[in-house]
PDB file of N, CA and C in Angstrom:
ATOM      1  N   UNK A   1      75.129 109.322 118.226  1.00  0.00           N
ATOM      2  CA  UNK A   1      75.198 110.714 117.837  1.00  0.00           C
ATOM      3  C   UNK A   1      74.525 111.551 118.924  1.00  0.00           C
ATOM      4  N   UNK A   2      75.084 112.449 119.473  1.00  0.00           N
ATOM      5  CA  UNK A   2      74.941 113.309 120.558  1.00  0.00           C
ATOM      6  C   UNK A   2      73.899 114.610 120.182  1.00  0.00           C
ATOM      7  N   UNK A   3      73.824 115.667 118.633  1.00  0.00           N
ATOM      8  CA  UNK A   3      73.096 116.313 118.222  1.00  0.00           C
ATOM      9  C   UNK A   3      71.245 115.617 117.908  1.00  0.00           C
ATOM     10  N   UNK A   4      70.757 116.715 118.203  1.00  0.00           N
ATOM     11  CA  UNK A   4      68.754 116.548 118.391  1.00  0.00           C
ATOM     12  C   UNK A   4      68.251 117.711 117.037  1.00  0.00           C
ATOM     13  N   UNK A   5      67.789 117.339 116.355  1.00  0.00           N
ATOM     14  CA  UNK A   5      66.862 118.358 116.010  1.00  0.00           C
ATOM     15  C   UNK A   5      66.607 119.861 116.392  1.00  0.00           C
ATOM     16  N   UNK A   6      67.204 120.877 116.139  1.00  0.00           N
ATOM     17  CA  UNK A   6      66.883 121.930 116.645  1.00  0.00           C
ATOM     18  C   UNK A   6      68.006 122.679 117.691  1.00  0.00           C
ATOM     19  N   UNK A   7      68.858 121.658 117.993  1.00  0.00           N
ATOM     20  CA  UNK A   7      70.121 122.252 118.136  1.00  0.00           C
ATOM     21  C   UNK A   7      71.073 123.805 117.564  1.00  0.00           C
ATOM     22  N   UNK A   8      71.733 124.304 118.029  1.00  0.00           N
ATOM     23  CA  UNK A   8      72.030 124.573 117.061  1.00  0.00           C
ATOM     24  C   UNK A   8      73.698 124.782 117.248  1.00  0.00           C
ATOM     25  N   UNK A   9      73.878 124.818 115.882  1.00  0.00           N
ATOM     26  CA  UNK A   9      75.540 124.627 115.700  1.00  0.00           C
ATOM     27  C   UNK A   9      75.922 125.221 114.741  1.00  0.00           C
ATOM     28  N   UNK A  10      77.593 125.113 114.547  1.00  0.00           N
ATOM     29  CA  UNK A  10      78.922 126.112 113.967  1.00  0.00           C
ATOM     30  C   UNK A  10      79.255 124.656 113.280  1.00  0.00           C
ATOM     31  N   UNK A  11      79.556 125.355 111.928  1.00  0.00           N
ATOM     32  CA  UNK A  11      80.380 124.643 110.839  1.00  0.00           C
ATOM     33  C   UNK A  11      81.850 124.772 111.316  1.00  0.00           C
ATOM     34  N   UNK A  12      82.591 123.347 111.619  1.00  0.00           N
ATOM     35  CA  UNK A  12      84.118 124.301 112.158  1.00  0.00           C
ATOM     36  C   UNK A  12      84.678 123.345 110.814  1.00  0.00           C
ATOM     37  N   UNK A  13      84.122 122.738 109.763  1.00  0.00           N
ATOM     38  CA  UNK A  13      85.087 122.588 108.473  1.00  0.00           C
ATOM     39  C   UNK A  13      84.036 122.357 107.245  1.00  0.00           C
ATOM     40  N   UNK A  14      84.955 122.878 106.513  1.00  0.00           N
ATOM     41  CA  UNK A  14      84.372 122.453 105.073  1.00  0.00           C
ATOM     42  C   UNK A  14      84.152 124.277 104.009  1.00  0.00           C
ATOM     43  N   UNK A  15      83.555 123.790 103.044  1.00  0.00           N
ATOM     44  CA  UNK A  15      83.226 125.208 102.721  1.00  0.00           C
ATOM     45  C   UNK A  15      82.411 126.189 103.055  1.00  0.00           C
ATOM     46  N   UNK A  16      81.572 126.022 104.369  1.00  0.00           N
ATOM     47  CA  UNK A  16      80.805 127.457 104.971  1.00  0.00           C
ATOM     48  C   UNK A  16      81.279 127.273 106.284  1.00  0.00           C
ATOM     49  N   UNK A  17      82.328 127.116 106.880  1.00  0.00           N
ATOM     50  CA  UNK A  17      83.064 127.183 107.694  1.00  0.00           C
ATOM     51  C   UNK A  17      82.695 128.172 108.274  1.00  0.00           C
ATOM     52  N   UNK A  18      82.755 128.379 109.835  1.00  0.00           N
ATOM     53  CA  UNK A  18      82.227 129.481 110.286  1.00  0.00           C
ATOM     54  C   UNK A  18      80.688 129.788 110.729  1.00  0.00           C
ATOM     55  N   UNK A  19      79.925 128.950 109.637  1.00  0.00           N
ATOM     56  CA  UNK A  19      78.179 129.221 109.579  1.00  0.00           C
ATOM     57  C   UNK A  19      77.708 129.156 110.754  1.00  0.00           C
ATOM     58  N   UNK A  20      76.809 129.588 111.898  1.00  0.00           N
ATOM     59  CA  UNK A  20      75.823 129.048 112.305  1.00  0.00           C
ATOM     60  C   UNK A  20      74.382 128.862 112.093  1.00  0.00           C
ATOM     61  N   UNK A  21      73.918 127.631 112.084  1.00  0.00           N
ATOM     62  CA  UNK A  21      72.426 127.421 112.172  1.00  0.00           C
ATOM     63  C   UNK A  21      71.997 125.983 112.747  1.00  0.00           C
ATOM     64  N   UNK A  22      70.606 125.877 112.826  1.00  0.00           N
ATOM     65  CA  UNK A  22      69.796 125.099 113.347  1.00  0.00           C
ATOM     66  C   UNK A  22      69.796 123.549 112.454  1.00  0.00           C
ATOM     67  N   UNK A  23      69.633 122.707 113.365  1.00  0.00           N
ATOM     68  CA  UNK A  23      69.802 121.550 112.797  1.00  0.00           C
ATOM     69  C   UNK A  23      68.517 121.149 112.575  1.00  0.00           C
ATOM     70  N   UNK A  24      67.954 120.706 111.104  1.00  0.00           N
ATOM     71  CA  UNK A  24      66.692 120.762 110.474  1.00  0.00           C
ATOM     72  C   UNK A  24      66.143 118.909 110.617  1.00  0.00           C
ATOM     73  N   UNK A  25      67.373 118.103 110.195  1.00  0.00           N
ATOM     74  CA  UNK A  25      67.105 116.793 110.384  1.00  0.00           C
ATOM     75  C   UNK A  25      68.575 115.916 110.947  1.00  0.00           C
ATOM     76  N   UNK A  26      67.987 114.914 111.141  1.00  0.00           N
ATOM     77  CA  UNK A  26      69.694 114.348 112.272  1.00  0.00           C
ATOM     78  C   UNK A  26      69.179 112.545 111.206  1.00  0.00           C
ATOM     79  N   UNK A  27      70.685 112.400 110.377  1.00  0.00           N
ATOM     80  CA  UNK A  27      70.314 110.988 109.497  1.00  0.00           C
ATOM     81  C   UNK A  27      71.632 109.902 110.516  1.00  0.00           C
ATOM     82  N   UNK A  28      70.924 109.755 111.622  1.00  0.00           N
ATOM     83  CA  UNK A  28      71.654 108.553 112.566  1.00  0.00           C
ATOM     84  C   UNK A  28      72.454 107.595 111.731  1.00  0.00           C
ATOM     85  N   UNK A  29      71.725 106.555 110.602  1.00  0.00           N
ATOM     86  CA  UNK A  29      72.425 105.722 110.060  1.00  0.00           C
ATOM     87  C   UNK A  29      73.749 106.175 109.395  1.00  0.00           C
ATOM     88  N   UNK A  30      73.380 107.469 108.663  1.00  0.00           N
ATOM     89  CA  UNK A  30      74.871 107.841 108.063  1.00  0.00           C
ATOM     90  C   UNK A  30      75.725 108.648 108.159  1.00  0.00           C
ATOM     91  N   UNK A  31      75.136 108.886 109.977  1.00  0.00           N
ATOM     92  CA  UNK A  31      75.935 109.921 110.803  1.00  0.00           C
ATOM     93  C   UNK A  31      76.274 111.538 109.970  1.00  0.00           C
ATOM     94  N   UNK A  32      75.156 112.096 109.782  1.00  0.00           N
ATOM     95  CA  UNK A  32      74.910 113.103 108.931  1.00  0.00           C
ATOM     96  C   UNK A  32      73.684 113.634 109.548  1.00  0.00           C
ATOM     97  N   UNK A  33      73.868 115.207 108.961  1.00  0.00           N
ATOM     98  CA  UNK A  33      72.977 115.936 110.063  1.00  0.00           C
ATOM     99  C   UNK A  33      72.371 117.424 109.054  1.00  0.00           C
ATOM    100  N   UNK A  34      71.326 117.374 108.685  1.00  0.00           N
ATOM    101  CA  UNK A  34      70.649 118.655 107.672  1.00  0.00           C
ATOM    102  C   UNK A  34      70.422 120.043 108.886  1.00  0.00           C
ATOM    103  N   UNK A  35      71.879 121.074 107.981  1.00  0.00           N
ATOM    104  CA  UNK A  35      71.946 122.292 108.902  1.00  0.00           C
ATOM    105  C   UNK A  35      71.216 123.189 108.046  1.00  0.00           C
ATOM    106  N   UNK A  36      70.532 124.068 108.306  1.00  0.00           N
ATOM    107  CA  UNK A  36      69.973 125.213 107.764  1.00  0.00           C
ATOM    108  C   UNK A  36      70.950 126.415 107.126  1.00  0.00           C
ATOM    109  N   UNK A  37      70.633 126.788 105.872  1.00  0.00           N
ATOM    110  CA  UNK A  37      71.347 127.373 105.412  1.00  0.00           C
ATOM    111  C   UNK A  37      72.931 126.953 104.801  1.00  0.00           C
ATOM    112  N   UNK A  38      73.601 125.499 105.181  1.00  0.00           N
ATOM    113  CA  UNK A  38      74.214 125.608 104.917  1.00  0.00           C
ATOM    114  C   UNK A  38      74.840 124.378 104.154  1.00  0.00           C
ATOM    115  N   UNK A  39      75.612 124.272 103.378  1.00  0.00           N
ATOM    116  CA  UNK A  39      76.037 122.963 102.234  1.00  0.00           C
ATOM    117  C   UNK A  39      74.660 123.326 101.606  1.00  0.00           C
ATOM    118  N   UNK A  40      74.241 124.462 100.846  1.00  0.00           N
ATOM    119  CA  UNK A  40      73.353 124.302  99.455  1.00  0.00           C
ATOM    120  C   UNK A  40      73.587 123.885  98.517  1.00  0.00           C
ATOM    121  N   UNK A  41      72.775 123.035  97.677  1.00  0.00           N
ATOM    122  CA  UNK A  41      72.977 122.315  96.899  1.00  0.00           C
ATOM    123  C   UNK A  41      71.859 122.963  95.506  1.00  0.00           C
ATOM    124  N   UNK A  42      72.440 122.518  94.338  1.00  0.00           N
ATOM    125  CA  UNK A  42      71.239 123.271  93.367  1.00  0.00           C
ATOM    126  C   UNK A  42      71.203 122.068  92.608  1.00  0.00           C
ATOM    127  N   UNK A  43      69.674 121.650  92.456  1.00  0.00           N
ATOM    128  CA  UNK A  43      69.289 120.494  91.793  1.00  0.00           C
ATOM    129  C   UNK A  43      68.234 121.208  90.591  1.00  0.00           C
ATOM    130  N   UNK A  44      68.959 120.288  88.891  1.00  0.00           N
ATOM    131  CA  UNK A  44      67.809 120.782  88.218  1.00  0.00           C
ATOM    132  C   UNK A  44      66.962 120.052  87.940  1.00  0.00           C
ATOM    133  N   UNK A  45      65.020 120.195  87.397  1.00  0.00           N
ATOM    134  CA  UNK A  45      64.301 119.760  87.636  1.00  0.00           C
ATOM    135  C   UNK A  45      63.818 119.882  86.357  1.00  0.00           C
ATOM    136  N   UNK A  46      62.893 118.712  85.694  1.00  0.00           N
ATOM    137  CA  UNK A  46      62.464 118.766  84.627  1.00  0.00           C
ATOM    138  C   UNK A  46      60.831 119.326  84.636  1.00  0.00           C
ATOM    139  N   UNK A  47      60.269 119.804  83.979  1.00  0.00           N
ATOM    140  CA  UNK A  47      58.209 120.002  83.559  1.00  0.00           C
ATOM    141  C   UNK A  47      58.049 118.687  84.111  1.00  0.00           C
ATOM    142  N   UNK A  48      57.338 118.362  84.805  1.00  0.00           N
ATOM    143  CA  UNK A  48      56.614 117.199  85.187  1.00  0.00           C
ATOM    144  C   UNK A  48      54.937 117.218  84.873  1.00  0.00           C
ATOM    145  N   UNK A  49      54.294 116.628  84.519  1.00  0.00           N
ATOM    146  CA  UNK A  49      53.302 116.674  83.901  1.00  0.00           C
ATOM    147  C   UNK A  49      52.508 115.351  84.382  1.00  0.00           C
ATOM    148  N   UNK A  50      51.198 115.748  85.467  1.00  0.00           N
ATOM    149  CA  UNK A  50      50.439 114.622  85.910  1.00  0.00           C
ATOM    150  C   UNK A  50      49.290 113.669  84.926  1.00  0.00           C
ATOM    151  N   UNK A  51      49.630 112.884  84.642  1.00  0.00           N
ATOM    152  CA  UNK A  51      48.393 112.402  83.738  1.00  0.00           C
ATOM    153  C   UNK A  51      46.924 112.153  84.604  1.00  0.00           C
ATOM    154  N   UNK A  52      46.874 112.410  86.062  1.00  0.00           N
ATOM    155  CA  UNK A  52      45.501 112.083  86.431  1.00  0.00           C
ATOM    156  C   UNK A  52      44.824 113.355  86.052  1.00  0.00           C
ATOM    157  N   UNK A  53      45.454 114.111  86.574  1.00  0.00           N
ATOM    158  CA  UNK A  53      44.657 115.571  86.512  1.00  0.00           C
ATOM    159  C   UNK A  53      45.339 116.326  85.332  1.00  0.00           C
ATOM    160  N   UNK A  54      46.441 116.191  84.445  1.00  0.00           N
ATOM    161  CA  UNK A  54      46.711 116.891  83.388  1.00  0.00           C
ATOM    162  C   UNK A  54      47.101 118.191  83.543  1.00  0.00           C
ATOM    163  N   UNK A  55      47.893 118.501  84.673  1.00  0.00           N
ATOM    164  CA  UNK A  55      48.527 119.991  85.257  1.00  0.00           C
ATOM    165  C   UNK A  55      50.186 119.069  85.085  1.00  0.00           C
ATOM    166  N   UNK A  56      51.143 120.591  84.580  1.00  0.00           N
ATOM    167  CA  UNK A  56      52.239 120.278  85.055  1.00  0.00           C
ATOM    168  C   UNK A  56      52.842 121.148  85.737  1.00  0.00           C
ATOM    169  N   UNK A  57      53.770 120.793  86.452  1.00  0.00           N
ATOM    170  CA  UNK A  57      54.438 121.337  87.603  1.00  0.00           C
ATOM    171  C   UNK A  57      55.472 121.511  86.752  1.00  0.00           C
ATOM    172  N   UNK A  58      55.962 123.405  86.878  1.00  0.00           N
ATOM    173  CA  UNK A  58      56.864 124.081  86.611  1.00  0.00           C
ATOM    174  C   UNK A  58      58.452 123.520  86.677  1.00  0.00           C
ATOM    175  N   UNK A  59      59.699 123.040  85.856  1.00  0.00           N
ATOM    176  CA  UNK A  59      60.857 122.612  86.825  1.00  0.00           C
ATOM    177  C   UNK A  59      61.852 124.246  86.479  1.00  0.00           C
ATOM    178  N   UNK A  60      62.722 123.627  86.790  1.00  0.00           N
ATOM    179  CA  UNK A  60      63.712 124.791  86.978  1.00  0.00           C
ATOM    180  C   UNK A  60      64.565 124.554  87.680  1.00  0.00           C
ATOM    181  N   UNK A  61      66.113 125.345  88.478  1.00  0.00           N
ATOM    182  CA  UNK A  61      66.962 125.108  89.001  1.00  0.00           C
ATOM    183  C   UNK A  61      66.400 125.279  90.665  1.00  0.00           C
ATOM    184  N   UNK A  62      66.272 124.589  91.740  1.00  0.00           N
ATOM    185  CA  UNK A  62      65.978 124.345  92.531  1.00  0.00           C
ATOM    186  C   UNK A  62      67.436 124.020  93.488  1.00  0.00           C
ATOM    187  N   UNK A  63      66.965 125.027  94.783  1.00  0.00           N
ATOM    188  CA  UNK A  63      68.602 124.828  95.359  1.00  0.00           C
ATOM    189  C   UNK A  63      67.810 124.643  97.189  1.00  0.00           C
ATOM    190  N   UNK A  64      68.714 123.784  97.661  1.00  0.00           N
ATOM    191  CA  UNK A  64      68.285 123.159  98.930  1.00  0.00           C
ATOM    192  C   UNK A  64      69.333 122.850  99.911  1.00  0.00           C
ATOM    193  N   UNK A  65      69.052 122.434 101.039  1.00  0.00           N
ATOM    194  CA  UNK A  65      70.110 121.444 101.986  1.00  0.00           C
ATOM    195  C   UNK A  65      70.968 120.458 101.264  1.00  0.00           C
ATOM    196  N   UNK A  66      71.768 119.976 101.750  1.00  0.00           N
ATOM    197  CA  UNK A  66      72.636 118.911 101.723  1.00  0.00           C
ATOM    198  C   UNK A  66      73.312 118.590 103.177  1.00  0.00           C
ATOM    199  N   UNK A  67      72.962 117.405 103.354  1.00  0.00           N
ATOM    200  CA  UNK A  67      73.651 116.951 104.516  1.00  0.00           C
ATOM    201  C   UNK A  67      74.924 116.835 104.724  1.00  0.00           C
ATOM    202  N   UNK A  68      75.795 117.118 105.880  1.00  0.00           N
ATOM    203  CA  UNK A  68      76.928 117.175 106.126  1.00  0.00           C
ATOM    204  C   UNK A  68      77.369 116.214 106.688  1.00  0.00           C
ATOM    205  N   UNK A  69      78.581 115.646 107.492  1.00  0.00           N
ATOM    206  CA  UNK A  69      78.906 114.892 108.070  1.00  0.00           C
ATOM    207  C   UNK A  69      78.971 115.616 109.731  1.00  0.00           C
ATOM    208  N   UNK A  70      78.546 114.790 110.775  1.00  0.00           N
ATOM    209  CA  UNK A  70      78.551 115.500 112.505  1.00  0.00           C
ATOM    210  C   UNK A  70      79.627 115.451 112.687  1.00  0.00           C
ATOM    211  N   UNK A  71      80.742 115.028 111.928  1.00  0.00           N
ATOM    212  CA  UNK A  71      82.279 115.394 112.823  1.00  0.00           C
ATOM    213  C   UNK A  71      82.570 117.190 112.021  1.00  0.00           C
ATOM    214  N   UNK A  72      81.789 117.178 111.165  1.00  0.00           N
ATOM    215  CA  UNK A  72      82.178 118.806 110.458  1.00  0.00           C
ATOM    216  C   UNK A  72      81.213 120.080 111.362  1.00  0.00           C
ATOM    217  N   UNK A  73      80.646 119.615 112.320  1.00  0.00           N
ATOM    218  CA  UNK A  73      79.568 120.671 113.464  1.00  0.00           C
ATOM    219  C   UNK A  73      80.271 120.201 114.655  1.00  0.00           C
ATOM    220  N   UNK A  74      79.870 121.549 115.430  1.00  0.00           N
ATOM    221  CA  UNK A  74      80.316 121.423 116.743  1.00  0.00           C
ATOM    222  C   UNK A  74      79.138 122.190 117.601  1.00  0.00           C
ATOM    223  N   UNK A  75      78.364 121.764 118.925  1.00  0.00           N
ATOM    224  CA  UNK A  75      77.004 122.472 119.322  1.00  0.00           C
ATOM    225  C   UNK A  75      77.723 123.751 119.706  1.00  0.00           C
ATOM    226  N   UNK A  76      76.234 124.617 119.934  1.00  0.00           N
ATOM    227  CA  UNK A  76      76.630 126.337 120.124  1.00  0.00           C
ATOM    228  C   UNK A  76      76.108 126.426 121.362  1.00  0.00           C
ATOM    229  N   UNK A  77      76.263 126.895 122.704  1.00  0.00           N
ATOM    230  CA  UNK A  77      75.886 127.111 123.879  1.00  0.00           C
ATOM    231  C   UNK A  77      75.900 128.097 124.266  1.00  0.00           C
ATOM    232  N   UNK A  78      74.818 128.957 125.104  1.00  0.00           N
ATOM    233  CA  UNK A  78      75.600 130.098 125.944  1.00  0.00           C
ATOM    234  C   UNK A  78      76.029 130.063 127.126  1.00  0.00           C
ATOM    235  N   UNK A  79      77.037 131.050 127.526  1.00  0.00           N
ATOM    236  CA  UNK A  79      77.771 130.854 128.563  1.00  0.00           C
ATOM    237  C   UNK A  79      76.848 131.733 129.704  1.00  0.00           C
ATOM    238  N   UNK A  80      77.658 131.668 131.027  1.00  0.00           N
ATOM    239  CA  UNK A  80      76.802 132.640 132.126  1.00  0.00           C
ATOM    240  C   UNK A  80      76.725 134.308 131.189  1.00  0.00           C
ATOM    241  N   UNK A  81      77.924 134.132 131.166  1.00  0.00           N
ATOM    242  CA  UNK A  81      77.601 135.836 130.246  1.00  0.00           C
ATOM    243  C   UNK A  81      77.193 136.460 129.274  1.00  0.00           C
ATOM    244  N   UNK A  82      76.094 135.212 128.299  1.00  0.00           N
ATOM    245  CA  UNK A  82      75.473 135.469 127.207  1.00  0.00           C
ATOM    246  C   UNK A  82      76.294 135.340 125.809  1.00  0.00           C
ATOM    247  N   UNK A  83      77.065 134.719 126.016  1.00  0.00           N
ATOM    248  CA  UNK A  83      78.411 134.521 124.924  1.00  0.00           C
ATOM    249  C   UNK A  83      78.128 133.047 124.005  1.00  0.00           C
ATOM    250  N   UNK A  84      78.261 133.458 123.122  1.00  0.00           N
ATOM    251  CA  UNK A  84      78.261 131.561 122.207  1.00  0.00           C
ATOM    252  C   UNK A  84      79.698 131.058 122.504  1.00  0.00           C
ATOM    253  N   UNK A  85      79.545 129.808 122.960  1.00  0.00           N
ATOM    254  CA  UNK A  85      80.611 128.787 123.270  1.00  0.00           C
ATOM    255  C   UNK A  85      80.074 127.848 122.594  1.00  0.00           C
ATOM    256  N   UNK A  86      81.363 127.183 121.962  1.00  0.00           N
ATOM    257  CA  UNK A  86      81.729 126.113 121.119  1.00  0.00           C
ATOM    258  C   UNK A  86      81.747 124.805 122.203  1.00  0.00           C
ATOM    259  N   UNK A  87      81.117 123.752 122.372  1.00  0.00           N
ATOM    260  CA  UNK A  87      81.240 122.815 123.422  1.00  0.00           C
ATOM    261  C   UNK A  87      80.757 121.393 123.165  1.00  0.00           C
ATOM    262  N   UNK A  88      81.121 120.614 123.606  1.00  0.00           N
ATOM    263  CA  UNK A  88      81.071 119.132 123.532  1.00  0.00           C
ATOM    264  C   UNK A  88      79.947 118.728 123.845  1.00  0.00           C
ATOM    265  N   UNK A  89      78.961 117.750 123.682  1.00  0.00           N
ATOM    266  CA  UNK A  89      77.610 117.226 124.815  1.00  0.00           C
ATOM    267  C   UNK A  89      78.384 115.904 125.677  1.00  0.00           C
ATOM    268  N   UNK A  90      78.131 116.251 126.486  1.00  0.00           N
ATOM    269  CA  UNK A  90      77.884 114.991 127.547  1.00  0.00           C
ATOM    270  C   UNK A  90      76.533 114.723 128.086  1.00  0.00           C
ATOM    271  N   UNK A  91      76.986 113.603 128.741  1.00  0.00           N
ATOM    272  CA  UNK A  91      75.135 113.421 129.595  1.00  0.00           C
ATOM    273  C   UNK A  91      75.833 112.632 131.122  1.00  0.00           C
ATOM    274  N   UNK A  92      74.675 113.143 131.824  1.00  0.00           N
ATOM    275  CA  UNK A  92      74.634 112.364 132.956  1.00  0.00           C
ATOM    276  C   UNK A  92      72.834 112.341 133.609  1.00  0.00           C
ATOM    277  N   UNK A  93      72.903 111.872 134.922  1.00  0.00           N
ATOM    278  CA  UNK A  93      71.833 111.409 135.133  1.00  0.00           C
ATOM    279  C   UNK A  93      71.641 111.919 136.489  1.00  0.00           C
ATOM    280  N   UNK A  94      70.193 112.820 136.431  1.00  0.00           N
ATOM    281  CA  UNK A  94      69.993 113.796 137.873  1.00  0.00           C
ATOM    282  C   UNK A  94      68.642 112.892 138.426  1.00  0.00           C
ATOM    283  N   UNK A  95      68.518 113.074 139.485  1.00  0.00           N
ATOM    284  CA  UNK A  95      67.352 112.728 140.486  1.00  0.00           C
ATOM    285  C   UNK A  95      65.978 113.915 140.072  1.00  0.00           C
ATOM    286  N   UNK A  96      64.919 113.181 139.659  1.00  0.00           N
ATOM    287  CA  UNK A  96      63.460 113.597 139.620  1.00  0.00           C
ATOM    288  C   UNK A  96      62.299 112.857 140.547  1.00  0.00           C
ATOM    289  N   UNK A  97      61.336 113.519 141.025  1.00  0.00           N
ATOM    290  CA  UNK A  97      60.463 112.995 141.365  1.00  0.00           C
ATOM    291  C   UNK A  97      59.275 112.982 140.360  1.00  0.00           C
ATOM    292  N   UNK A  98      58.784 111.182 139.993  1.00  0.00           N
ATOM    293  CA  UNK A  98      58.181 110.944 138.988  1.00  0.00           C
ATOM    294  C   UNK A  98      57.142 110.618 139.655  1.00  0.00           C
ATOM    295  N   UNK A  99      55.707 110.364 139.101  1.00  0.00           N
ATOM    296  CA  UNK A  99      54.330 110.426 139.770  1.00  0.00           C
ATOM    297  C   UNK A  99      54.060 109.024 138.955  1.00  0.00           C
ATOM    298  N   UNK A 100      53.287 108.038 139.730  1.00  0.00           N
ATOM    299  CA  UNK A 100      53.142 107.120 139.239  1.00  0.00           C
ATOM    300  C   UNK A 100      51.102 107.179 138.589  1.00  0.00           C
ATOM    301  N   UNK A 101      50.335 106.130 137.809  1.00  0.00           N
ATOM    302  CA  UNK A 101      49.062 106.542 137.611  1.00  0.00           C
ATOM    303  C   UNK A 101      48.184 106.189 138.516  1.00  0.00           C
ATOM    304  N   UNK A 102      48.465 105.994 139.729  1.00  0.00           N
ATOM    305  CA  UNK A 102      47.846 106.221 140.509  1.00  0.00           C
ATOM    306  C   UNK A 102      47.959 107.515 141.611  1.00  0.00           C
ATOM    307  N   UNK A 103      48.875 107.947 141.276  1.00  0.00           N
ATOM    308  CA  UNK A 103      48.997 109.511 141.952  1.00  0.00           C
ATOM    309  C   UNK A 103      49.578 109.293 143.013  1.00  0.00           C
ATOM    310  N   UNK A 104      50.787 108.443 143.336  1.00  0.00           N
ATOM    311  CA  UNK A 104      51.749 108.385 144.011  1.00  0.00           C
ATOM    312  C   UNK A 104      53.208 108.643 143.302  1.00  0.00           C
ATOM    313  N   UNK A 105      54.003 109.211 144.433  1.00  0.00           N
ATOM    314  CA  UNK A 105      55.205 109.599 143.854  1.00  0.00           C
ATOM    315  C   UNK A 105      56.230 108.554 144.486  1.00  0.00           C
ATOM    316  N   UNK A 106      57.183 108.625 143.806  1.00  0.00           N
ATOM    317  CA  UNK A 106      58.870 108.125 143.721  1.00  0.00           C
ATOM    318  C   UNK A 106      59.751 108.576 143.534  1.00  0.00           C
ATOM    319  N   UNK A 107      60.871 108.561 143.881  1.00  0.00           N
ATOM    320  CA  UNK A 107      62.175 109.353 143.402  1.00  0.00           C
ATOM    321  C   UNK A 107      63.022 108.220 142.306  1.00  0.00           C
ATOM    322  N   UNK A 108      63.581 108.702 141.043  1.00  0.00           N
ATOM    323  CA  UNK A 108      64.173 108.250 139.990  1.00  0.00           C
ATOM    324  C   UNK A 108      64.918 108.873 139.395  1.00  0.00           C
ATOM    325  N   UNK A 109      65.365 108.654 138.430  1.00  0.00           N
ATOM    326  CA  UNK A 109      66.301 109.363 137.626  1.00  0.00           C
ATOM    327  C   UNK A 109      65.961 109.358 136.060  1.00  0.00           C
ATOM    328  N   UNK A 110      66.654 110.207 135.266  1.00  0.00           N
ATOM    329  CA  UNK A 110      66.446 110.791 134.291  1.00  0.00           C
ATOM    330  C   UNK A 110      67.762 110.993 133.958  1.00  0.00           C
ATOM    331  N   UNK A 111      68.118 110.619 132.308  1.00  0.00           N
ATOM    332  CA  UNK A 111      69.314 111.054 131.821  1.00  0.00           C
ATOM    333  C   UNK A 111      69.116 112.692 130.924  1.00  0.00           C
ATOM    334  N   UNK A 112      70.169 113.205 130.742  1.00  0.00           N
ATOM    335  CA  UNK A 112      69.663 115.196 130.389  1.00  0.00           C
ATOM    336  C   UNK A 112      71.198 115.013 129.567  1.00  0.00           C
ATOM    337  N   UNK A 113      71.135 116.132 128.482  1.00  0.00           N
ATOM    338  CA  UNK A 113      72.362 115.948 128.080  1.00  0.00           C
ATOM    339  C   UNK A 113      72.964 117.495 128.830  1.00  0.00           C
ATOM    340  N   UNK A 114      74.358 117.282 128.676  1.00  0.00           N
ATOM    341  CA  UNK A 114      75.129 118.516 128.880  1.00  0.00           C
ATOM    342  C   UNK A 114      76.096 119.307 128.440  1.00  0.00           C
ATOM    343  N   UNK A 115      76.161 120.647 128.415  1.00  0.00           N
ATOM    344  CA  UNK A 115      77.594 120.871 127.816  1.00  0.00           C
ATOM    345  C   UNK A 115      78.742 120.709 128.671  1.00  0.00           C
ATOM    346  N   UNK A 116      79.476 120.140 128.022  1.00  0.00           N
ATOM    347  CA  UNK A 116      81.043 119.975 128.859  1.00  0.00           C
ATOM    348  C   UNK A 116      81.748 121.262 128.975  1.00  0.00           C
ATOM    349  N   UNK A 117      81.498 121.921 128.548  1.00  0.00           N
ATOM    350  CA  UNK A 117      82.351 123.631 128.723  1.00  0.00           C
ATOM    351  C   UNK A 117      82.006 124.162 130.113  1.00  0.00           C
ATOM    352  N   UNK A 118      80.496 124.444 129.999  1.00  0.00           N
ATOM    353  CA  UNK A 118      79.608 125.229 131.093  1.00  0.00           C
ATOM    354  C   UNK A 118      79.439 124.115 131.978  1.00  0.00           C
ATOM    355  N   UNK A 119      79.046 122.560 131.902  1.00  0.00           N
ATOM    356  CA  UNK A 119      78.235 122.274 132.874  1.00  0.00           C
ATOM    357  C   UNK A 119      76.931 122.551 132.657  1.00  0.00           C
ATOM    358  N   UNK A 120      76.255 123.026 132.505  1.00  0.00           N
ATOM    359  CA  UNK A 120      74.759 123.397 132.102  1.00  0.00           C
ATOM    360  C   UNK A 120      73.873 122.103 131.408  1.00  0.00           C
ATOM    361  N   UNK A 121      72.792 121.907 131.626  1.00  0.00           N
ATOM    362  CA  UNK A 121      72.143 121.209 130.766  1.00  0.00           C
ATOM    363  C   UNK A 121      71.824 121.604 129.470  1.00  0.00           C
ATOM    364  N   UNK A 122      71.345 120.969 128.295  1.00  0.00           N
ATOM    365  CA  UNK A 122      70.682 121.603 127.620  1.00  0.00           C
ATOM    366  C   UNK A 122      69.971 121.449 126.961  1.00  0.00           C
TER     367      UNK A 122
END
């Protein structure tokens, strides 16, 4: 899965089609991804009542995330001209100079992801 945490992305199916927001959690195993604001879900909740301390916690209708599937997002990028573009990630691998702990340097590489539209890292 190509999406990170904090990304952010466009719903291009389902019922908030269109949405953008930030990606809150990324669930690798079931290739599912918690977007902000969108697939709310309303869960109801019963009085819960602690027997150590003898307080109960209020329930009620409680409405939250629901995870989507990553083939239903697509990442959001900007372009040179400040524009949101819809775009693919790729990755490749640029040359850094890394410092070793003794305070000598080397030249290496580093993988960065990218958008395939722009070219740009991101």
């Amino acid at each position: 899965m190509k999406l990170k945490k904090g990304d952010r992305v466009k719903v291009i199916a389902g019922k908030d089609k269109g949405v953008v927001g930030e990606v809150i959690a990324v669930y690798r195993e079931d290739d599912r991804v918690l977007v902000q604001g969108v697939n709310i879900m309303k869960r109801h909740v019963r009085d819960q009542a602690d027997p150590a301390t003898g307080r109960t916690t209020k329930g009620g209708i409680i409405s939250s995330e629901a995870p989507i599937h990553v083939s239903n997002v697509q990442l959001v990028t900007r372009d040179a001209d400040g524009k949101e573009v819809l775009t693919r990630v790729g990755s490749k691998r640029i040359e850094v100079t890394k410092t070793r702990s003794d305070g000598s340097e080397y030249s290496g590489t580093r993988g960065v992801r990218i958008a395939r539209k722009t070219g740009k890292e991101i």
